[in-house]
Every structure is written in C-alpha cells, then in structure tokens.
Protein backbone atom coordinates (compact mmCIF):
# COMPACT_ATOMS: atom_id res chain seq x y z
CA UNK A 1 0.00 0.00 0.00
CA UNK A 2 0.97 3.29 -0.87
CA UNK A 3 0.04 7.03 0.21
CA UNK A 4 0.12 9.75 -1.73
CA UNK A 5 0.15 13.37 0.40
CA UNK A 6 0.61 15.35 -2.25
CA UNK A 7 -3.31 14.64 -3.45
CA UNK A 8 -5.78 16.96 -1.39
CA UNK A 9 -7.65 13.97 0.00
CA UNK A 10 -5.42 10.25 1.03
CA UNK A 11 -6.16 7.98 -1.39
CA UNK A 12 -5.04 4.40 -0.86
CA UNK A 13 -3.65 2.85 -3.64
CA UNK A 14 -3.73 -0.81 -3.76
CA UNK A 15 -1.90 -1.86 -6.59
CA UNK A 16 1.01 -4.30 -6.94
CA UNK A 17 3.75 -2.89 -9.79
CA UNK A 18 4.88 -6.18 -11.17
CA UNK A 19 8.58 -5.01 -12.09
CA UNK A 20 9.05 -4.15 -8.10
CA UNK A 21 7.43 -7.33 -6.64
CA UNK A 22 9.97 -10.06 -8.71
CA UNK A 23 13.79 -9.97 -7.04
CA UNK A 24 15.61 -9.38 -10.41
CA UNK A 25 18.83 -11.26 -8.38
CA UNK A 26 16.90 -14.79 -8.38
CA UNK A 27 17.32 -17.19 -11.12
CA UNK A 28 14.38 -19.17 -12.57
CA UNK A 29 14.68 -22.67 -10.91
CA UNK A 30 16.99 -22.34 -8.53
CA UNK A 31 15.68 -22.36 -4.86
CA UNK A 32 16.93 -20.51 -2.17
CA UNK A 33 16.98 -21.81 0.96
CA UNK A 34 14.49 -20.23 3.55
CA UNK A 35 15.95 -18.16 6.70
CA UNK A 36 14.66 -20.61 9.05
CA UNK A 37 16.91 -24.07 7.85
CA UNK A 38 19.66 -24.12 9.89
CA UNK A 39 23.03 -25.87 8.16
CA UNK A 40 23.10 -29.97 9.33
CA UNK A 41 25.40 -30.76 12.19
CA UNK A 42 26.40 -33.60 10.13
CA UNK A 43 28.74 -31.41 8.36
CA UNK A 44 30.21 -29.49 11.02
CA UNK A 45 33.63 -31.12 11.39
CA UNK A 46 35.78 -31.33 14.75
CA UNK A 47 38.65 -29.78 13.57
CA UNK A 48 41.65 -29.59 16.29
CA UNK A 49 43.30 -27.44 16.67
CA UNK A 50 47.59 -28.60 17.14
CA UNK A 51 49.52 -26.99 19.54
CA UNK A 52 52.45 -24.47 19.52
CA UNK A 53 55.31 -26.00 20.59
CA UNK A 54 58.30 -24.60 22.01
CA UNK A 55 61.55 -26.48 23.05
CA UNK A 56 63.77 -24.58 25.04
CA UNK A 57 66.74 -27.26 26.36
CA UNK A 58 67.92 -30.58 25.55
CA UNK A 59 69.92 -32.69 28.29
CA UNK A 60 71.56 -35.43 27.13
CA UNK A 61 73.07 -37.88 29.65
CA UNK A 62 74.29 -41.02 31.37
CA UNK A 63 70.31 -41.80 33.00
CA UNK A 64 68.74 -40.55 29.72
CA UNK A 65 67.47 -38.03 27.13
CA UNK A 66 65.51 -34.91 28.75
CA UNK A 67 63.92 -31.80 27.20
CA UNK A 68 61.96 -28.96 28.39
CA UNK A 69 59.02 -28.38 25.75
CA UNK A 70 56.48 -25.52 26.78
CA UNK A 71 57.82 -25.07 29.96
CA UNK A 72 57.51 -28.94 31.41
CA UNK A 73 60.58 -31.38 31.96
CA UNK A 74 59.73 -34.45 30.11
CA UNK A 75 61.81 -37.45 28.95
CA UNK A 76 61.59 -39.82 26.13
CA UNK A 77 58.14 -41.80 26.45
CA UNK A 78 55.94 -38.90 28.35
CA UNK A 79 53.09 -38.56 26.87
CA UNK A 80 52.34 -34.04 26.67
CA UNK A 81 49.04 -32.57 25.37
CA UNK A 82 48.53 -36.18 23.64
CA UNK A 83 51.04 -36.70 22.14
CA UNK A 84 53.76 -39.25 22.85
CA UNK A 85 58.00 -37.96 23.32
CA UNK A 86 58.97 -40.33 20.85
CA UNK A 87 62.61 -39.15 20.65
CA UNK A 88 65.07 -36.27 21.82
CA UNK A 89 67.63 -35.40 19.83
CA UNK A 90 70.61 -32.92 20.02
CA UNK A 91 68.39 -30.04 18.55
CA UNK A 92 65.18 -31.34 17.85
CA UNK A 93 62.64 -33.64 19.45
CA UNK A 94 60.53 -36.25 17.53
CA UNK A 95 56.72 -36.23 19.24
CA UNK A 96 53.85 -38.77 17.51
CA UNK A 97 49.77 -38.74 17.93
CA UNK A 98 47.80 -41.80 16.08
CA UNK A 99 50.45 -42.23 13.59
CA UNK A 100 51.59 -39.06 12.69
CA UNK A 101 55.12 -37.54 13.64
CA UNK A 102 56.07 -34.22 14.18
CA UNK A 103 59.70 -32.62 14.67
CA UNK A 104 60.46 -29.87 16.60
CA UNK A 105 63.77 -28.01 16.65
CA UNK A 106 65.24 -26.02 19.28
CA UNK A 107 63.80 -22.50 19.92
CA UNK A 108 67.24 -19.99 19.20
C-alpha cells in the first residue's frame, strides 16, 4: 500500500507494480533456501586445533634423554598434550599422535 500526500484527499492505492514485486537477483529454478533451515550438524567437522610448541633445552646424559618443551621437563616416552615424546635429539625432538610424527627443533 501506498500514500500519496501530495493529493488533497489520502487515497489508498492498492496496486502491486509487477517489475518491483519479482527480485531481479533470483534465477528461474533455482531455490533458495528459507531463513529458518539451519546448516546440518552432520557437516560441522571437529577440527583440532595442534599446539604451539616450544623447546627450550635438551639434556643429554648417562640416566637418559631430557627436554623442556612448553615449559615442562619431560623425557623420552611422556606422553604431553597427547602426544607421545617419541625421541630427543641434540636439537630437535621427535613427538607422535595416532600415527603421525612431528619434529620440533630447538627455539634460538
């Protein structure tokens, strides 16, 4: 509905303009989907985030391999955030998680 106020008197116009009704943007048979579907939690993916890691010392001695990643003392076989101290190196240290193996070099 429209009003005019420039006309003396209101007069209600109750007329539909075609060319202002149809959305010019939608193509002919191809729905859109309505505001209310939500996307399917079937598709919404877990993904994890991996963590930052940060080695600050290797000790190498007589009782064993030691390294200080993010802060915590571990050894070879602690398990940190997950994943598994495979290996400690001179400069690097070798960590696993279900299968996969990640190296990590000394921070400098």
């Amino acid at each position: 509905m429209r009003y005019y106020t420039d006309i003396p008197h209101l007069i209600e116009i109750k007329e539909k303009i075609p060319s202002l009704v149809k959305n010019p943007f939608l193509l002919k048979g191809v729905e859109r989907p309505s505001p209310a579907q939500k996307p399917s939690s079937h598709r919404k993916e877990k993904i994890e985030k991996r963590p930052s890691w940060n080695v600050s010392l290797v000790i190498m001695g007589r009782k064993g391999r030691y390294a200080i990643i993010n802060n915590l003392f571990v050894k070879e076989g602690d398990m940190i955030k997950g994943y598994l101290v495979k290996k400690i190196g001179l400069e690097y240290v070798i960590l696993t998680k279900d299968g996969q193996r990640e190296v990590v070099y000394i921070s400098k």
